[in-house]
Protein backbone atom coordinates (compact mmCIF):
# COMPACT_ATOMS: atom_id res chain seq x y z
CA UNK A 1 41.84 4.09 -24.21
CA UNK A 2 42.07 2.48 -27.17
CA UNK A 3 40.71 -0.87 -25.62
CA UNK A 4 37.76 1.02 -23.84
CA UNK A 5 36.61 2.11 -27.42
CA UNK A 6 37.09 -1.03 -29.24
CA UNK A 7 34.85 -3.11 -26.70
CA UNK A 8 31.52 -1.43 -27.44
CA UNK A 9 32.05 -1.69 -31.47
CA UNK A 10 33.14 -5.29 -30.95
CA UNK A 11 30.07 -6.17 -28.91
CA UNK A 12 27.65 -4.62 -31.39
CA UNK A 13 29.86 -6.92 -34.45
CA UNK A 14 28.96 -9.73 -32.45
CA UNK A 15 25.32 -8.91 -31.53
CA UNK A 16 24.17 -7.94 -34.77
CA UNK A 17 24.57 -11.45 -36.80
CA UNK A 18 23.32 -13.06 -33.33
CA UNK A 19 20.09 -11.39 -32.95
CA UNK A 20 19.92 -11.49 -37.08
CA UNK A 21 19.87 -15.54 -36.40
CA UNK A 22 17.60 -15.58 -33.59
CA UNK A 23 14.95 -13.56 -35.39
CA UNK A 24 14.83 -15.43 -38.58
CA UNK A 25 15.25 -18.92 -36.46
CA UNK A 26 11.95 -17.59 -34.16
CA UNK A 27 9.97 -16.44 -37.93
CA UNK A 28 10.86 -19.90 -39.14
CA UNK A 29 10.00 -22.03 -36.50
CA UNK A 30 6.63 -19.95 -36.05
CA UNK A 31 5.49 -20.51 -39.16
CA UNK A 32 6.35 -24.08 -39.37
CA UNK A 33 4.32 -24.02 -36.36
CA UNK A 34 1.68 -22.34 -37.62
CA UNK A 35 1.40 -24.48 -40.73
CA UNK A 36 1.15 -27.57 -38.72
CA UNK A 37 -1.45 -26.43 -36.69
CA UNK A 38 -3.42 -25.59 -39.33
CA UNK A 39 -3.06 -28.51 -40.95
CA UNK A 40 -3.74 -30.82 -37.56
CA UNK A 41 -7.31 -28.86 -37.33
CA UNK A 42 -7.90 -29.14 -40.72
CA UNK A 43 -7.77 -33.34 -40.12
CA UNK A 44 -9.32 -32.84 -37.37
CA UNK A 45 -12.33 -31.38 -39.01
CA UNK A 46 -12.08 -33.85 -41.96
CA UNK A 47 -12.41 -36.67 -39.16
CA UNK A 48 -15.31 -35.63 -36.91
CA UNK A 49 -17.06 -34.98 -40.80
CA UNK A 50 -15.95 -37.36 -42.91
CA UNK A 51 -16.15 -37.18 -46.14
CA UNK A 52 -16.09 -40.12 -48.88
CA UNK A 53 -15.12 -37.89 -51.92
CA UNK A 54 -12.07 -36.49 -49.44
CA UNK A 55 -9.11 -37.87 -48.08
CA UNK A 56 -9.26 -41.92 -47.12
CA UNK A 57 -9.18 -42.64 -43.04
CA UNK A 58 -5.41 -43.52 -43.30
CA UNK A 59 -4.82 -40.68 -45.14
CA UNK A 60 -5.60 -38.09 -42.37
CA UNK A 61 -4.35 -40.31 -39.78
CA UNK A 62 -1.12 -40.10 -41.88
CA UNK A 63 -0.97 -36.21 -41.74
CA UNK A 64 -2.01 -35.84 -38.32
CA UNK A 65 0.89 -37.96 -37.47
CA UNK A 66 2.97 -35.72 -39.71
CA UNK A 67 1.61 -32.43 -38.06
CA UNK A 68 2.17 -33.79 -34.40
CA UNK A 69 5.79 -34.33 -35.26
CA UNK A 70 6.13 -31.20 -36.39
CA UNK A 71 4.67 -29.21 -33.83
CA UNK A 72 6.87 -31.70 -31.15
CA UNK A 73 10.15 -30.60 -32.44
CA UNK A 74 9.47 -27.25 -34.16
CA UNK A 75 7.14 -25.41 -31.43
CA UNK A 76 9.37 -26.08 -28.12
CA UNK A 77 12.21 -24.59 -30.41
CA UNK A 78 10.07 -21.34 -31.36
CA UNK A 79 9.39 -21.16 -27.33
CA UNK A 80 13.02 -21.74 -26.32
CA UNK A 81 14.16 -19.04 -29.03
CA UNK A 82 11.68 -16.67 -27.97
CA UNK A 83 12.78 -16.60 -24.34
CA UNK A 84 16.37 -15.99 -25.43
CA UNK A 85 14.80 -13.29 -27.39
CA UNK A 86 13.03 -11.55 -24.36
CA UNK A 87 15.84 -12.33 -22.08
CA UNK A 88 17.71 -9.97 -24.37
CA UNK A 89 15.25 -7.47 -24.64
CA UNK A 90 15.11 -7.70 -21.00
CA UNK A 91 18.88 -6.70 -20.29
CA UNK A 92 18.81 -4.18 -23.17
CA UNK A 93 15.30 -2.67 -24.02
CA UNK A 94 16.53 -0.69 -26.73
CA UNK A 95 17.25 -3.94 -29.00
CA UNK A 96 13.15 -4.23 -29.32
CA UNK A 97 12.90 -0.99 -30.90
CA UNK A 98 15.73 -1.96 -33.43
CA UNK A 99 15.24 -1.87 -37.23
CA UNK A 100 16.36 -5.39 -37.86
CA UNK A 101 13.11 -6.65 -35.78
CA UNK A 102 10.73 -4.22 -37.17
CA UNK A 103 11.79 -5.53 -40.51
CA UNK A 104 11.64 -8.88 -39.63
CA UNK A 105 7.99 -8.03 -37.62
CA UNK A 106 6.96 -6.49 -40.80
CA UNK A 107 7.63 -9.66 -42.76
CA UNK A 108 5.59 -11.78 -40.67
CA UNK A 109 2.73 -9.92 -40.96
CA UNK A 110 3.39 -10.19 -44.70
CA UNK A 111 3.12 -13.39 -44.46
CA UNK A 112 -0.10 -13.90 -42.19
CA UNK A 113 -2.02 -12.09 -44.67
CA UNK A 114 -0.91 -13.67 -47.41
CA UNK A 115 -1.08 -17.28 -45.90
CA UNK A 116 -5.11 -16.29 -44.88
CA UNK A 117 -5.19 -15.11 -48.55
CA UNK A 118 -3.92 -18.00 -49.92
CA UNK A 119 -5.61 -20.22 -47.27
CA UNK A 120 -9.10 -18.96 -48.10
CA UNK A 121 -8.66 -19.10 -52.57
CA UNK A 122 -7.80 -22.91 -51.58
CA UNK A 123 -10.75 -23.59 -49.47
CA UNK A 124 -13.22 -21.71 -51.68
CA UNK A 125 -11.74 -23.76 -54.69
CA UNK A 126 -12.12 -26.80 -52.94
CA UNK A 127 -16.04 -25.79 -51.84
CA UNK A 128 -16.87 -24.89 -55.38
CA UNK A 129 -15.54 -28.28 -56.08
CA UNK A 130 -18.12 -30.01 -53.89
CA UNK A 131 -16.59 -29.60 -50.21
CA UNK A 132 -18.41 -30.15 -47.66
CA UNK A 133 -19.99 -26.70 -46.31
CA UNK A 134 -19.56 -27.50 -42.68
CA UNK A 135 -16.01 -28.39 -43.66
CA UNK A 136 -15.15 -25.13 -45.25
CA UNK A 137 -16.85 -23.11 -42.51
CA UNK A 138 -14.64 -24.52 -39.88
CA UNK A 139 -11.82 -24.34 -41.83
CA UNK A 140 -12.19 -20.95 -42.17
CA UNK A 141 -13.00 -19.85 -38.99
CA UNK A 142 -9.32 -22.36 -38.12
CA UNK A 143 -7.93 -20.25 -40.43
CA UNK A 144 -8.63 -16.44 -39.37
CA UNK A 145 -8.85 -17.91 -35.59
CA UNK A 146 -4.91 -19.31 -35.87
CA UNK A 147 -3.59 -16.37 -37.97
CA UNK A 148 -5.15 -13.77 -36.55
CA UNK A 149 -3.98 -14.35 -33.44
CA UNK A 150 -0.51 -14.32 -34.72
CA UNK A 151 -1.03 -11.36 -37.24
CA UNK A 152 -2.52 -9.62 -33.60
CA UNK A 153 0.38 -10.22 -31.73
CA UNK A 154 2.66 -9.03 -33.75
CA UNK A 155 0.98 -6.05 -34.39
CA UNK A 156 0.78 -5.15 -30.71
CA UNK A 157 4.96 -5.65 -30.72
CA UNK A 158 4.98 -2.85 -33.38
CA UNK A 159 3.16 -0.53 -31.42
CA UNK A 160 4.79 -1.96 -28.17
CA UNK A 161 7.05 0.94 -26.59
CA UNK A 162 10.96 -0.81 -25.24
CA UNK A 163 10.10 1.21 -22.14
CA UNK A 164 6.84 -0.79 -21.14
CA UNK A 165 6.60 -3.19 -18.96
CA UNK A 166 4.41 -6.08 -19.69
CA UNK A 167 3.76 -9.61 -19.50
CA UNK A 168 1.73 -10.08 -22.30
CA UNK A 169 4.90 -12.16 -24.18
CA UNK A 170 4.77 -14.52 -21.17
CA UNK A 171 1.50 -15.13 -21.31
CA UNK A 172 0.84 -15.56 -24.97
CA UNK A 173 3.91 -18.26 -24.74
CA UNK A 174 1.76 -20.42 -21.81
CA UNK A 175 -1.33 -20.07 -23.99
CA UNK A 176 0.03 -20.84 -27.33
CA UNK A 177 1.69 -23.90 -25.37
CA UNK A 178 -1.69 -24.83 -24.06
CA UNK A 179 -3.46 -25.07 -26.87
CA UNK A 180 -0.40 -26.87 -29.00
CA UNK A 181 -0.42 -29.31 -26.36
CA UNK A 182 -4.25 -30.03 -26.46
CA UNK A 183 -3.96 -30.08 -29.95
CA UNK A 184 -1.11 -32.29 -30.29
CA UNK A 185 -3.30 -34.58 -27.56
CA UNK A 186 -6.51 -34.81 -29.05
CA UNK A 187 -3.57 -36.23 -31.87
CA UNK A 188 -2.50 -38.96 -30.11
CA UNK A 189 -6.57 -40.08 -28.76
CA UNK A 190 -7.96 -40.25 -32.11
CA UNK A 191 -4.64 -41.60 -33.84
CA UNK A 192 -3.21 -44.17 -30.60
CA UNK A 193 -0.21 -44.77 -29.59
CA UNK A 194 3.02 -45.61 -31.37
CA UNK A 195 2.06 -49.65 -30.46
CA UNK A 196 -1.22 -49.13 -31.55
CA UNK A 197 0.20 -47.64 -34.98
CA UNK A 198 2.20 -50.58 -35.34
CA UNK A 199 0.12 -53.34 -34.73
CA UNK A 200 -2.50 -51.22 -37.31
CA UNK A 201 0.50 -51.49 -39.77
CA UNK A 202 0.63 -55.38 -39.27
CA UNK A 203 -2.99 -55.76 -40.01
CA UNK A 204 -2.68 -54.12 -42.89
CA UNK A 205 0.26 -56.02 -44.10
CA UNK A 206 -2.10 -59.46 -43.06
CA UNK A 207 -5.15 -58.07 -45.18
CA UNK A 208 -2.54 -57.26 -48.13
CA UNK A 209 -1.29 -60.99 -47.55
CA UNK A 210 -4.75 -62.63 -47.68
CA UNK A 211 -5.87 -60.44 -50.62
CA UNK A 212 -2.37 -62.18 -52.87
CA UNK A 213 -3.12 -65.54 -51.45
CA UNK A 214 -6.97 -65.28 -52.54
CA UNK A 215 -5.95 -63.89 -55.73
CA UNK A 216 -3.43 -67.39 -55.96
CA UNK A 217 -6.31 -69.76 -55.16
CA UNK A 218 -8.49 -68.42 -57.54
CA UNK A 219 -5.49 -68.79 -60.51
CA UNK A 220 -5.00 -72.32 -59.26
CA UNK A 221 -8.60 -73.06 -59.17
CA UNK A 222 -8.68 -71.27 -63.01
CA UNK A 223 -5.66 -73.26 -64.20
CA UNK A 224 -6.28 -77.00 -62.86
CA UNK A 225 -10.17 -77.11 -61.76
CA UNK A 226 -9.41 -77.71 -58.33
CA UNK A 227 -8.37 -75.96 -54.68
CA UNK A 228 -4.81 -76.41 -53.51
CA UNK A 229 -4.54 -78.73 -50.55
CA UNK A 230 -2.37 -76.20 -48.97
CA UNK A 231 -0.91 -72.70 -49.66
CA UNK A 232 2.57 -74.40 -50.53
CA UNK A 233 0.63 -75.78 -53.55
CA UNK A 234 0.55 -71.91 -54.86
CA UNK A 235 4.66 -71.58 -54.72
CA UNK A 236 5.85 -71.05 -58.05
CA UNK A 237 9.52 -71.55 -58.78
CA UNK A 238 9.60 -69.74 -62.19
CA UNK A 239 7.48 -66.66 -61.46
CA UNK A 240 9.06 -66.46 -58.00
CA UNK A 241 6.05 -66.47 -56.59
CA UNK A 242 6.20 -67.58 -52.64
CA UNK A 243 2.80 -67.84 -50.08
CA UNK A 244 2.96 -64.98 -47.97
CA UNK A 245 3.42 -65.73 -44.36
CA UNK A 246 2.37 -63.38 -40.66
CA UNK A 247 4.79 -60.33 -41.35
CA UNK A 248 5.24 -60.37 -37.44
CA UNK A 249 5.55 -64.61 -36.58
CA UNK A 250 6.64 -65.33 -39.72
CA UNK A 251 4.15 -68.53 -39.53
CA UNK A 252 1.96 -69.15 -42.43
CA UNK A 253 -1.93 -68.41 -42.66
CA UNK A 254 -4.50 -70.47 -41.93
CA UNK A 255 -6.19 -71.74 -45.03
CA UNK A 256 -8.84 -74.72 -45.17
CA UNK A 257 -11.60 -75.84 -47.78
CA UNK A 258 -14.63 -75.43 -46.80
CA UNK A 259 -16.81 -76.77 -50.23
CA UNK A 260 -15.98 -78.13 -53.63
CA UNK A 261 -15.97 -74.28 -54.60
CA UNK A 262 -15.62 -72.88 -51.05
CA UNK A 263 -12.37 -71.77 -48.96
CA UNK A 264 -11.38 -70.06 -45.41
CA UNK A 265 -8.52 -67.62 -45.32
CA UNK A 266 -7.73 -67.07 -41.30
CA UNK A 267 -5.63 -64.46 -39.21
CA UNK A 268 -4.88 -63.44 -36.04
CA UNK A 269 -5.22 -59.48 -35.58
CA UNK A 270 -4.28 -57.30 -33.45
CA UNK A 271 -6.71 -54.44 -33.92
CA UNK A 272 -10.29 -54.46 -34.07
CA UNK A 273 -10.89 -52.65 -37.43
CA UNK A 274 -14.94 -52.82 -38.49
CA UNK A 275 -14.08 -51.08 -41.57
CA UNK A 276 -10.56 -52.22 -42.50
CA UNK A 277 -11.11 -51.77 -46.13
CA UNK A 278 -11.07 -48.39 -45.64
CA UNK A 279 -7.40 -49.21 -44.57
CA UNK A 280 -6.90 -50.42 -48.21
CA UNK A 281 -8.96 -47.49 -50.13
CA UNK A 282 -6.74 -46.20 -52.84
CA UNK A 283 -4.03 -49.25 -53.04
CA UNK A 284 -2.79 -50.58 -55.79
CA UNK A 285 -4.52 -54.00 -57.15
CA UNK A 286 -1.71 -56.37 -57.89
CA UNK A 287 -2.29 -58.39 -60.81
CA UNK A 288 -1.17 -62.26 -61.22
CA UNK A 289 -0.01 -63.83 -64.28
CA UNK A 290 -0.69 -66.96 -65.62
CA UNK A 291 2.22 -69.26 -66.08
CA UNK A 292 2.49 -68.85 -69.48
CA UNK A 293 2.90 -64.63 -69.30
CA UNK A 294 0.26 -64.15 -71.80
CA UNK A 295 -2.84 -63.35 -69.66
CA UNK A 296 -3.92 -61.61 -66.42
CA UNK A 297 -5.69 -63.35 -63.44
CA UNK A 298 -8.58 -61.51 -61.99
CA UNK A 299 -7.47 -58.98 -59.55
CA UNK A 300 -9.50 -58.35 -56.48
CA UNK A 301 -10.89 -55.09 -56.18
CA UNK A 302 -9.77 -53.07 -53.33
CA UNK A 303 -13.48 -51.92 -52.49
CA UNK A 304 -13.38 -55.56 -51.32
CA UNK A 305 -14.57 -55.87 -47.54
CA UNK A 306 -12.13 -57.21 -45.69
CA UNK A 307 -12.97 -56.09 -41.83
CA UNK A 308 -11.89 -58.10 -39.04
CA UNK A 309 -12.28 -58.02 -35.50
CA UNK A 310 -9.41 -58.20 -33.16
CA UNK A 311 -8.15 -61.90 -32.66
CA UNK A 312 -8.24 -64.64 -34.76
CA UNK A 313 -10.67 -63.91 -37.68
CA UNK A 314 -11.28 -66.45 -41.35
CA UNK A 315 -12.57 -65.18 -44.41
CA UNK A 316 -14.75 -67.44 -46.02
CA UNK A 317 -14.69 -66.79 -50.24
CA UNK A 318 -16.49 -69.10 -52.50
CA UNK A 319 -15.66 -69.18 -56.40
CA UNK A 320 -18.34 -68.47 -58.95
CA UNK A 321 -17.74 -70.79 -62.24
CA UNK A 322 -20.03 -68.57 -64.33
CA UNK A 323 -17.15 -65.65 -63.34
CA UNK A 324 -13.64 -67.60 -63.39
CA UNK A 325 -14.03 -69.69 -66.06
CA UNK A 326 -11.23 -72.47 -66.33
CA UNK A 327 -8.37 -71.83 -68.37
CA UNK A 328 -9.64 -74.78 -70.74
CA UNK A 329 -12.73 -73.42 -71.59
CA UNK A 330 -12.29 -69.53 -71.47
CA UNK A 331 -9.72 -71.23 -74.87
């Protein structure tokens, strides 16, 4: 006898913490979600209208890449989570009327309405700070679109009775999949694949490369009123300065003179990128020292053009006197 009353208070000890977990793992994970949809559609809407004053084109590729992995390990944890959650209420309808989950309901409709509250003082901020209107139109119709379907939902499973049968959850789960996957898709079109990532990566690192080797010339040319034969003529021993070389062969780049005052600087790409400056918007100039420490070489400017086409591609720079003025007579 003594057994048969234990078991029940045993089984609701165990349930309690279990379904506490599984509630607060589904919130979490659906918010996370949430978030990183709303932050994919946002760059989404920054791409189609871009926006010079706004974010540079690596920059939203960057957090689109950064919402799509979020939404690929997050969201299939929110669905799996929510099934064991309806498999439960399934067995044992009365654990959807519980107080734990009405809480818990509660506080996620808390926090819809105060992420569309805090969602529309940013974008109104931002507008009155010269946004684009068409951007903060579609932003806000994202925003009230994305949380009002969740702040909906939810409010249907407070006024949802544990004795009705439905299969509203099920379908809300394939819909909210569909569109997370079509999101996460369009992702992948306008950012490319991994390979395409990487080989974007490696012409950056080449147009990076060129920039410091241009930069060398021209403090050569400054210093000894004459081109380097060859880029090896630019390694310096006691600044630990070495010629940069492919980051992917390893081989060194193609440099030949062209004029008294003229150069090529050639690479082989592996993207075709029209505007790769915009690849290099917002990076740091690096400035080169003279040998003797006590002055600063030019630096380029990273407004520079430097767009390529994919294969193998030269730069052709020419030095104006009137503007680097040898070392000998700038003294």
């Amino acid at each position: 006898t003594l057994m048969r009353y234990n078991r029940p208070m045993e089984q609701k000890t165990w349930s309690v913490p279990r379904n506490l977990f599984l509630h607060l793992l589904v919130i979490g994970t659906l918010y996370a979600s949430v978030i990183g949809l709303l932050v994919l559609l946002f760059q989404y809407i920054n791409f189609a209208f871009p926006d010079t004053l706004s974010f540079p084109y690596t920059g939203v590729l960057d957090s689109i890449r950064r919402a799509e992995s979020i939404l690929l390990v997050v969201f299939p944890v929110f669905l799996f989570i929510s099934w064991l959650l309806e498999r439960d209420f399934r067995a044992e309808p009365a654990r959807r009327d519980s107080k734990t989950r009405k809480w818990l309901i509660y506080f996620t409709l808390f926090l819809s309405a105060i992420t569309i509250i805090i969602d529309l003082i940013t974008l109104i901020y931002t507008f009155l700070g010269g946004d684009l209107p068409v951007h903060f139109l579609l932003k806000i119709l994202v925003v009230f679109a994305v949380t009002g379907i969740v702040f909906g939902y939810y409010f249907w499973e407070l006024r949802h009775k544990a004795s009705e049968r439905t299969m509203l959850p099920r379908y809300a789960a394939m819909a909210s999949a569909v569109l997370i996957i079509a999101a996460i898709g369009a992702g992948f079109f306008i950012v490319g694949s991994p390979a395409q990532q990487r080989a974007r990566r490696f012409d950056a690192e080449r147009i990076a490369d060129l920039q410091m080797l241009q930069s060398g010339i021209i403090n050569y040319w400054m210093h000894k009123e004459a081109l380097p034969a060859t880029t090896d003529a630019l390694k310096d021993d006691l600044l630990g300065f070495v010629p940069e070389r492919d980051p992917e062969t390893g081989k060194p780049y193609e440099y030949r003179i062209s004029g008294p005052l003229s150069f090529d600087l050639c690479a082989i790409f592996k993207t075709d990128e029209v505007s790769a400056n915009e690849w290099m918007r917002g990076a740091k100039t690096i400035p080169v020292l003279y040998p003797d420490s006590s002055r600063i070489s030019p630096v380029v400017s990273a407004n520079e053009i430097w767009s390529h086409p994919a294969g193998r591609y030269c730069f052709t720079r020419a030095i104006d006197p009137d503007f680097y003025k040898p070392v000998k007579q700038a003294e």
